[in-house]
Protein backbone atom coordinates (compact mmCIF):
# COMPACT_ATOMS: atom_id res chain seq x y z
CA UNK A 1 85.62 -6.44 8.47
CA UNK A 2 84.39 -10.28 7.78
CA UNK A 3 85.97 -11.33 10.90
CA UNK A 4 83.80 -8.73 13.26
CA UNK A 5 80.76 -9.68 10.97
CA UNK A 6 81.62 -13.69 11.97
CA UNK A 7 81.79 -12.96 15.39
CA UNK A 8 78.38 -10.66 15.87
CA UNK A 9 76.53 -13.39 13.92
CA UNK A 10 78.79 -16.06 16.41
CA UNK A 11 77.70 -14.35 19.07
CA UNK A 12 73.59 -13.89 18.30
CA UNK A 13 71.28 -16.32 20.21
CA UNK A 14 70.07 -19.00 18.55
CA UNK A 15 66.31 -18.35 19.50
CA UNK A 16 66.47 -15.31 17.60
CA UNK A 17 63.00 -14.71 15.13
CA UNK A 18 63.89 -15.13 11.69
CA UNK A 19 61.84 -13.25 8.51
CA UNK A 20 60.10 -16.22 6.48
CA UNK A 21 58.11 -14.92 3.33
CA UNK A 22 54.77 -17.36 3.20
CA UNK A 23 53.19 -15.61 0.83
CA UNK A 24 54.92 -16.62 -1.75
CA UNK A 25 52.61 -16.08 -4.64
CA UNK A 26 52.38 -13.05 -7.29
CA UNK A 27 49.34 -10.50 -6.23
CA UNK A 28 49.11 -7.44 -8.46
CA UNK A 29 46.99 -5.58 -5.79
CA UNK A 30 46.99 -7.49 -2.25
CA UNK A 31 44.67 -4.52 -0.64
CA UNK A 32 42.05 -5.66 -3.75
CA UNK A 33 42.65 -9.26 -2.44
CA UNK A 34 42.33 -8.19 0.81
CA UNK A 35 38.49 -6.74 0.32
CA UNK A 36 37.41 -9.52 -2.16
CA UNK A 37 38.73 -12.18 0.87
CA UNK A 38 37.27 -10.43 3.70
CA UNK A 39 33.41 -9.31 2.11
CA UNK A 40 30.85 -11.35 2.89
CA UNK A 41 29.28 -13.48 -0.09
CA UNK A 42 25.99 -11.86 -1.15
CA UNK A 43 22.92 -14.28 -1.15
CA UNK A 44 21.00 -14.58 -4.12
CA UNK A 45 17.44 -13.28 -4.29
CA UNK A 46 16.66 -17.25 -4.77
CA UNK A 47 18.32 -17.99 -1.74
CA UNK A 48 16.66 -15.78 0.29
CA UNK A 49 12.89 -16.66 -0.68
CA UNK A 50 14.46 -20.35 -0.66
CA UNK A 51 14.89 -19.71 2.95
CA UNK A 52 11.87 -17.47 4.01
CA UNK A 53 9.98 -20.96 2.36
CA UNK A 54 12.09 -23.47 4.97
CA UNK A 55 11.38 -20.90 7.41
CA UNK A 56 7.93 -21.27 7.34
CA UNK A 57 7.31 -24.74 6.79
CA UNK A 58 9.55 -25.56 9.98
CA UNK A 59 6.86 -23.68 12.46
CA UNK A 60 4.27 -26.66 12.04
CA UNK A 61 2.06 -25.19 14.86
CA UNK A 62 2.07 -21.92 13.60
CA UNK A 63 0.91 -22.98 10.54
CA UNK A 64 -1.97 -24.46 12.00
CA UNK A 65 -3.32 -21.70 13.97
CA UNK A 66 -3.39 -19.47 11.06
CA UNK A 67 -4.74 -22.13 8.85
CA UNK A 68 -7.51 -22.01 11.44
CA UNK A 69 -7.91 -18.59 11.79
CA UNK A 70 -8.14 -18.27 7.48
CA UNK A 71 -11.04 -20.91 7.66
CA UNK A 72 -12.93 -19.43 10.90
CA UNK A 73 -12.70 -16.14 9.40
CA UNK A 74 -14.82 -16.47 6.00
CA UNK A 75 -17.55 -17.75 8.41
CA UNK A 76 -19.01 -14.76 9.59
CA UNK A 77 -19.82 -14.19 5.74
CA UNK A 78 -20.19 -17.82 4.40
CA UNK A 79 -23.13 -19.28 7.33
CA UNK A 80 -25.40 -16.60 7.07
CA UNK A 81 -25.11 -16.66 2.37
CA UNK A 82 -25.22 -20.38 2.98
CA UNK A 83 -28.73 -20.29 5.32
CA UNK A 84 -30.21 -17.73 3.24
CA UNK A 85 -29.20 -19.45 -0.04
CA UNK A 86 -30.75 -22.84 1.33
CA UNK A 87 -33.84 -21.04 1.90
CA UNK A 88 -34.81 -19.23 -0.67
CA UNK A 89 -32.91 -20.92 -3.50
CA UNK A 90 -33.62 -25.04 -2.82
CA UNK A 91 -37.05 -24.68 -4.34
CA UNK A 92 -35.38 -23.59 -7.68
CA UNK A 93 -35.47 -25.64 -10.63
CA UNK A 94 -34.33 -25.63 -14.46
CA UNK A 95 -36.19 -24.35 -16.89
CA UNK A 96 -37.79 -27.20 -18.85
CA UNK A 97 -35.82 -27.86 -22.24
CA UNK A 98 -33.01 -25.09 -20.36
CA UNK A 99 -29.48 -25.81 -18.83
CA UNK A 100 -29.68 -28.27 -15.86
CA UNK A 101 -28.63 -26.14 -12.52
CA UNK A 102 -25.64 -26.85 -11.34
CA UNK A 103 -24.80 -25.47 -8.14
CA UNK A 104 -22.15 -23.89 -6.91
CA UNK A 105 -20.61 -24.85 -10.20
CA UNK A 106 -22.89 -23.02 -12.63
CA UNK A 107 -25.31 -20.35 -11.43
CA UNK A 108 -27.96 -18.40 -14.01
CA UNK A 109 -28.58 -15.19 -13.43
CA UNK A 110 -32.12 -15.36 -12.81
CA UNK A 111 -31.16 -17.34 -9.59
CA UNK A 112 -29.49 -14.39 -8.05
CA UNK A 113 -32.01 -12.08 -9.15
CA UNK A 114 -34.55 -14.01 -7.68
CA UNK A 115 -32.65 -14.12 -4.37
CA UNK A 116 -32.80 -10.71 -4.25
CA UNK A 117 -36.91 -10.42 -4.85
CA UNK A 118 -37.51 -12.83 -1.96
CA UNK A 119 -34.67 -11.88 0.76
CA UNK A 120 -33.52 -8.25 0.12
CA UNK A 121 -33.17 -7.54 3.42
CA UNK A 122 -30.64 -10.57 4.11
CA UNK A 123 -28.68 -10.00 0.72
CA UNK A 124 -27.41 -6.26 2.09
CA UNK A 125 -26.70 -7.70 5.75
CA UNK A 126 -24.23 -10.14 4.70
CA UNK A 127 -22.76 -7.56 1.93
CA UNK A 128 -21.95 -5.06 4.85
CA UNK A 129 -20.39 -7.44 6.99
CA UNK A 130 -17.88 -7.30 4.41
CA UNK A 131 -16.65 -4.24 4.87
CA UNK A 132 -15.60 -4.59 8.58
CA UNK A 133 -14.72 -8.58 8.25
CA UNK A 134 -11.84 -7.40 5.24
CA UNK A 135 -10.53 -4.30 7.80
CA UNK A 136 -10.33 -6.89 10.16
CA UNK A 137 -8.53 -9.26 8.51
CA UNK A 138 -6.08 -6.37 7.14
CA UNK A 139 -5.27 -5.51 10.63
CA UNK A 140 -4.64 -8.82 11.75
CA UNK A 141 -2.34 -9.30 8.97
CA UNK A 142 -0.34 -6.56 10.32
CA UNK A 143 0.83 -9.02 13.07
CA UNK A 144 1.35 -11.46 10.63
CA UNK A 145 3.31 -9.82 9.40
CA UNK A 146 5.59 -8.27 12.04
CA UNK A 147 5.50 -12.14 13.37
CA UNK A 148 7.02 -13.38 10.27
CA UNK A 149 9.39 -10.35 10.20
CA UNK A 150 10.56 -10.42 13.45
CA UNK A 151 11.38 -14.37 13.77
CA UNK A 152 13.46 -14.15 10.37
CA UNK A 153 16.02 -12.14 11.93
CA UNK A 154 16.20 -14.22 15.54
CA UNK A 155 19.42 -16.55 15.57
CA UNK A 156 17.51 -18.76 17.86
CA UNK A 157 15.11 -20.49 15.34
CA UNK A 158 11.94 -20.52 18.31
CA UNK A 159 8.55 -21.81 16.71
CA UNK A 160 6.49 -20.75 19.60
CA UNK A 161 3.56 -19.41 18.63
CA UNK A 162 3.56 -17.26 22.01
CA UNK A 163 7.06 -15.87 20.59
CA UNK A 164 5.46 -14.83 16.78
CA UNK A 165 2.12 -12.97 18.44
CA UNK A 166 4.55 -11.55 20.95
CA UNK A 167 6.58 -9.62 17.96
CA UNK A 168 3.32 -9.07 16.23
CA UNK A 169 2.19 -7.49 19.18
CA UNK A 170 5.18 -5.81 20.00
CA UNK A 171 5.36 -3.84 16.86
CA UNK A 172 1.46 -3.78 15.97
CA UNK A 173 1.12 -0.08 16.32
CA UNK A 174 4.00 0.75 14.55
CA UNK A 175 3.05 -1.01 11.52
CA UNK A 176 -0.81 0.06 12.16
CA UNK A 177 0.77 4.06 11.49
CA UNK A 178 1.71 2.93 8.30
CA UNK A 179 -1.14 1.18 7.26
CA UNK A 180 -3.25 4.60 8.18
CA UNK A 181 -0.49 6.53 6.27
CA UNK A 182 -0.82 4.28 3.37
CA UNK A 183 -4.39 4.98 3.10
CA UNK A 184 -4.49 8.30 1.63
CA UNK A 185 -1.32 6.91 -0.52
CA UNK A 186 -4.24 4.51 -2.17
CA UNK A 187 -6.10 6.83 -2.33
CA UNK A 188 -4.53 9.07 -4.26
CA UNK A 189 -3.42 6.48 -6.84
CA UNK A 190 -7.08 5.19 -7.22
CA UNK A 191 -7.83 9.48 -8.24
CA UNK A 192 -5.26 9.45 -10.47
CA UNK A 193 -6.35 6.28 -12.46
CA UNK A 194 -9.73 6.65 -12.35
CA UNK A 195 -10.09 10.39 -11.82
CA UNK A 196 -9.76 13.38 -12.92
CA UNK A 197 -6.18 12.79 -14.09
CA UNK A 198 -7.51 9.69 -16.03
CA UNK A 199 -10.65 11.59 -17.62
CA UNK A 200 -8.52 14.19 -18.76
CA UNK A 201 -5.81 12.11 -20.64
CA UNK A 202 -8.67 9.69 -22.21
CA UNK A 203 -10.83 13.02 -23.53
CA UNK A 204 -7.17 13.70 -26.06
CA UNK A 205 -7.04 10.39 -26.95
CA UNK A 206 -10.50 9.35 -27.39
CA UNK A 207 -13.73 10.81 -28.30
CA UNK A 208 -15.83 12.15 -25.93
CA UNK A 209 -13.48 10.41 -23.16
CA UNK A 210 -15.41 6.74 -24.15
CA UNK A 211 -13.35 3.68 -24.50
CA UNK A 212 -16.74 2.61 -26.48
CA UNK A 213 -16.68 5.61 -29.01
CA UNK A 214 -13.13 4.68 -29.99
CA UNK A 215 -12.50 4.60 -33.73
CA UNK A 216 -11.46 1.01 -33.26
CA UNK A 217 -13.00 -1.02 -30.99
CA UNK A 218 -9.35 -2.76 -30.18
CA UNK A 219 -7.33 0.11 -29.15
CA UNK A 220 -10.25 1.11 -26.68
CA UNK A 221 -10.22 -2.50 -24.99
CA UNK A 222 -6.43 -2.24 -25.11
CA UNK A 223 -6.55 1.37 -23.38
CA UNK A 224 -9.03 0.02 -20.88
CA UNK A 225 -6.65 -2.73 -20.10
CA UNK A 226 -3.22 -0.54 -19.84
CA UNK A 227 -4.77 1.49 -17.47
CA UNK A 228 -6.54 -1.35 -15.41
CA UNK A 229 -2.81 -2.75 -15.47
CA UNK A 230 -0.69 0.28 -14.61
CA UNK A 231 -3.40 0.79 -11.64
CA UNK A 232 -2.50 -2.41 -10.11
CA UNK A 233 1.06 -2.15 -10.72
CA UNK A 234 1.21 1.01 -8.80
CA UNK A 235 -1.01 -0.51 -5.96
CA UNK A 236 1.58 -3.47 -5.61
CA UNK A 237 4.11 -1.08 -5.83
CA UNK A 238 3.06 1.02 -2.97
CA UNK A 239 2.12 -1.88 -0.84
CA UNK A 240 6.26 -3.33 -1.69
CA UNK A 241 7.42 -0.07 -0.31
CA UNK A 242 5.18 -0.63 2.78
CA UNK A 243 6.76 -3.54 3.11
CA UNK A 244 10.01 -2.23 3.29
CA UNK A 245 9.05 0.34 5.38
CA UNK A 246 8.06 -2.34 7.95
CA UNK A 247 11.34 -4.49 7.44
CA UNK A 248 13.36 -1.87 8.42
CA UNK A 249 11.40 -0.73 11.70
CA UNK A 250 11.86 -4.72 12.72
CA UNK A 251 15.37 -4.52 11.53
CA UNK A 252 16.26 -1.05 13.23
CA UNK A 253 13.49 -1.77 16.10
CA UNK A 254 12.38 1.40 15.20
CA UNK A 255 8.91 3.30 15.76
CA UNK A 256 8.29 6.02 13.23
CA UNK A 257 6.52 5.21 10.58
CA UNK A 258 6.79 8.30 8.19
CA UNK A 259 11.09 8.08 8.62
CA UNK A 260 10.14 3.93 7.69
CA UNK A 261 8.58 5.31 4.70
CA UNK A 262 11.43 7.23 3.62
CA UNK A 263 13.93 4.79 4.42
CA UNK A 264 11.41 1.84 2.13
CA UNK A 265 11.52 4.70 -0.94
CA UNK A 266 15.26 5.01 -0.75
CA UNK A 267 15.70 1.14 -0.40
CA UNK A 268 13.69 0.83 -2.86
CA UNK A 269 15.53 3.34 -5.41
CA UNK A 270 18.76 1.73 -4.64
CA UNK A 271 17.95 -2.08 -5.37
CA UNK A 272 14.95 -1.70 -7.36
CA UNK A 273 14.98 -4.90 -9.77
CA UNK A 274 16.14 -7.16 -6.98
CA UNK A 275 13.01 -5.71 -4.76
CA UNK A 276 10.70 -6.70 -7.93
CA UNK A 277 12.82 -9.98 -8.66
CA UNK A 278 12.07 -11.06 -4.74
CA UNK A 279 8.71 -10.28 -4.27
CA UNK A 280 7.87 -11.27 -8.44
CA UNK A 281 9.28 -14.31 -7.65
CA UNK A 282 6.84 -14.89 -3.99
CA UNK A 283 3.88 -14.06 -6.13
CA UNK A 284 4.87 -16.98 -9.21
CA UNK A 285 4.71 -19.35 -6.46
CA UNK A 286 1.85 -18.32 -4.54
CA UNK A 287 -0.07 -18.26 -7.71
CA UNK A 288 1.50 -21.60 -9.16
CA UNK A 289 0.31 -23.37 -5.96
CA UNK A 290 -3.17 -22.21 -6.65
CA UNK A 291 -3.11 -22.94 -10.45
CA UNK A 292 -1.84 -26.29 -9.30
CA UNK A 293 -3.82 -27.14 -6.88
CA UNK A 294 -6.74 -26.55 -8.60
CA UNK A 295 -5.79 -28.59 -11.64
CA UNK A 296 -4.50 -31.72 -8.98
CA UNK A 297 -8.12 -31.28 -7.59
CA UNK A 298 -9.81 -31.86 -10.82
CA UNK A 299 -7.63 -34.60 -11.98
CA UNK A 300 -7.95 -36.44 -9.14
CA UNK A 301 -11.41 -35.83 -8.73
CA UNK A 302 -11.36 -35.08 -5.09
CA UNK A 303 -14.36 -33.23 -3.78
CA UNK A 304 -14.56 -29.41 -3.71
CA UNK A 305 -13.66 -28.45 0.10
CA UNK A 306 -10.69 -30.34 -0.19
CA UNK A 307 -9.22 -27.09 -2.07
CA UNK A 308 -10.34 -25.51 1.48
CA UNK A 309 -7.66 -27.13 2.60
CA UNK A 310 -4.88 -26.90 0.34
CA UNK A 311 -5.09 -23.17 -1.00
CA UNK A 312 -4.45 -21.61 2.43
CA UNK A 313 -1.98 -23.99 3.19
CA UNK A 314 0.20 -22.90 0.19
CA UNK A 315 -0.58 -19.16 0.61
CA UNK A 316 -0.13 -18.82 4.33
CA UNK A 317 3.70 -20.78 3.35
CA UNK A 318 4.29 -18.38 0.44
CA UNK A 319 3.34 -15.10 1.83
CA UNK A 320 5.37 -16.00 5.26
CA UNK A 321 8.29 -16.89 3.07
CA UNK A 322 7.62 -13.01 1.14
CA UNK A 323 7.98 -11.37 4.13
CA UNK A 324 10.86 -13.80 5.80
CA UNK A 325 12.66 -12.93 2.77
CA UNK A 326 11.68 -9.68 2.46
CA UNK A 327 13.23 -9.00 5.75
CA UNK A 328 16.48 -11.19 5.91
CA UNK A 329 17.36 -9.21 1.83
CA UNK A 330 17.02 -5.84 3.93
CA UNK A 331 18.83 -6.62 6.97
CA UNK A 332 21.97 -8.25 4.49
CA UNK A 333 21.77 -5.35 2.51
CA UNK A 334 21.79 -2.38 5.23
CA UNK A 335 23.38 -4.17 7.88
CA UNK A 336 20.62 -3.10 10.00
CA UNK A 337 19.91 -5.80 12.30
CA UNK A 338 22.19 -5.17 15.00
CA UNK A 339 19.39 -2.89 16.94
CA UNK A 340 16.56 -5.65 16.39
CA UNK A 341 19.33 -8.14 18.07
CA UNK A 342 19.79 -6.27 21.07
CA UNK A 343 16.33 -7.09 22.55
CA UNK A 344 16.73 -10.70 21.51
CA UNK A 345 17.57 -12.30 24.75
CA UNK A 346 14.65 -10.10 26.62
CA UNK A 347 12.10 -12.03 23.93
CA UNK A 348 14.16 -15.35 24.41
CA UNK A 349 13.44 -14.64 28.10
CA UNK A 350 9.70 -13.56 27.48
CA UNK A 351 10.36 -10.03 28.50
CA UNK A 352 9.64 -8.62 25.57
CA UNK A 353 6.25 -6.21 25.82
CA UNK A 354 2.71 -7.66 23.85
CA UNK A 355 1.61 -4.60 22.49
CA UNK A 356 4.39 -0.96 22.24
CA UNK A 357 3.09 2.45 21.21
């Protein structure tokens, strides 16, 4: 029996594969180790804003153009209350023995009404200009923000701004059915609050429905307040679910905005605190740089329009990095950018449509 064993093994090539264990250390579950080795490491909310921030600072030229369009903008408003103001309000003086005037600084009250005796006619021009200047500005934000979108999820870092108002175009209308959807959404939440809803809850708490006829004049300046709080909250709320709405049409490169919508509330529902962490965390710095600024500006004792210069810097950075970030947490936590990759080397080539219904 050991002699025919001794002369199969004689007789076996020499080239023959042998079984070598390499793994040689103790795993109590290798399919566990198998997962943990093979998942991709989750960024941090930190991380992502971190980015969206380098993101935007490294597009120098796009910077500039919208720093240019934020100071071009006002000017439709700002010449004509600036003429009209010279006018009728350089004859003004103090009243003897009163406060010196101190303009823009410090402005009595009297001023203003006086501006209104000698140029009412001006006064209600420039305050309906308003109207159509801000839906203006809200609809060109809507390529903003599809630009910033859109070039967050491009491997091929391109700071053309042909290539960012070519995805804001691209997916303008898209985002323009969501802003008309979230009209009536605003709507709705400004009823609520300041409603009937809001009538009817303050009438069985307070007398009469008055904050004024409260029994103590602290708990109707603190009701006041909750509500003027809980009314924004749900307004930034509503507008973070837009947003998400938006990220995942540029993720998906989808078009319909009322499936967006859904797919923003359920994103929304499953990663709530990280949403409010993210975009919390945007809105400390945006409104650190302007606290900052401000207090640089009157330490140093520059002159006034430098702030002109350095609050839209910051906030055109910060917001871009919001919606960067916004977009890049989305598309890492759905997977959902393999679509909006697909037409990537059309836009590389400049194939990509200006404007899609």
């Amino acid at each position: 029996m050991s002699k025919e064993n001794t002369s199969h093994a004689e007789s076996a090539p020499f080239n023959m594969p042998t079984t070598m264990v390499v793994d040689a250390f103790p795993v109590r579950d290798p399919a566990r180790r198998e997962a943990k080795d093979l998942a991709p490491r989750e960024r941090s909310i930190g991380s992502h804003l971190a980015g969206g921030v380098w993101a935007a600072l490294a597009r120098p030229r796009l910077l500039l153009f919208l720093m240019g369009v934020s100071l071009v903008l006002p000017l439709v408003v700002a010449l004509p209350a600036f003429f009209a103001a010279d006018q009728h309000l350089s004859n003004f003086e103090a009243i003897p023995g009163g406060t010196p005037i101190d303009l823009p600084t410090v402005a009595p009250a009297w001023i203003f009404e006086e501006w209104f005796r000698a140029a009412p006619t001006e006064r209600n021009l420039i305050a309906q200009s308003l109207a159509p200047l801000l839906i203006l500005a809200s609809l060109f934000n809507l390529v903003i923000t599809a630009g910033w979108m859109r070039n967050a999820l491009l491997k091929r870092r391109r700071h053309s701004l042909r290539t960012f108002l070519q995805c804001g175009g691209h997916f303008f209308f898209p985002f323009l059915r969501t802003w008309i959807l979230a009209l009536p959404m605003f709507a709705c939440i400004t009823w609520i609050f300041w409603g009937t809803p809001a009538e009817w809850l303050f009438e069985r708490m307070l007398p009469e429905g008055d904050a004024s006829q409260a029994a103590s004049e602290q708990t109707g300046r603190w009701l006041e307040t909750l509500r003027q709080v809980l009314f924004l909250i749900a307004l930034w709320k509503t507008e973070i679910l837009l947003d998400l709405a938006r990220a995942s049409m540029i993720c998906g490169n989808r078009r319909s905005a009322l499936v967006a919508i859904g797919r923003g509330i359920g994103f929304f529902l499953r990663s709530p605190w990280q949403v409010f962490g993210l975009m919390s965390l945007g809105f400390a710095l945006e409104l650190f740089w302007i606290a900052g600024a401000k207090a640089v500006q009157e330490l140093a004792g520059w002159p006034m329009w430098t702030l002109l210069l350095i609050l839209p810097f910051g906030r055109i950075v910060f917001r871009g990095a919001r919606y960067v970030s916004l977009a890049s947490f989305y598309a890492a936590k759905t997977h959902d950018s393999s679509a909006a990759e697909e037409s990537r080397e059309a836009q590389d080539e400049g194939d990509f449509p200006d404007m899609a219904f």
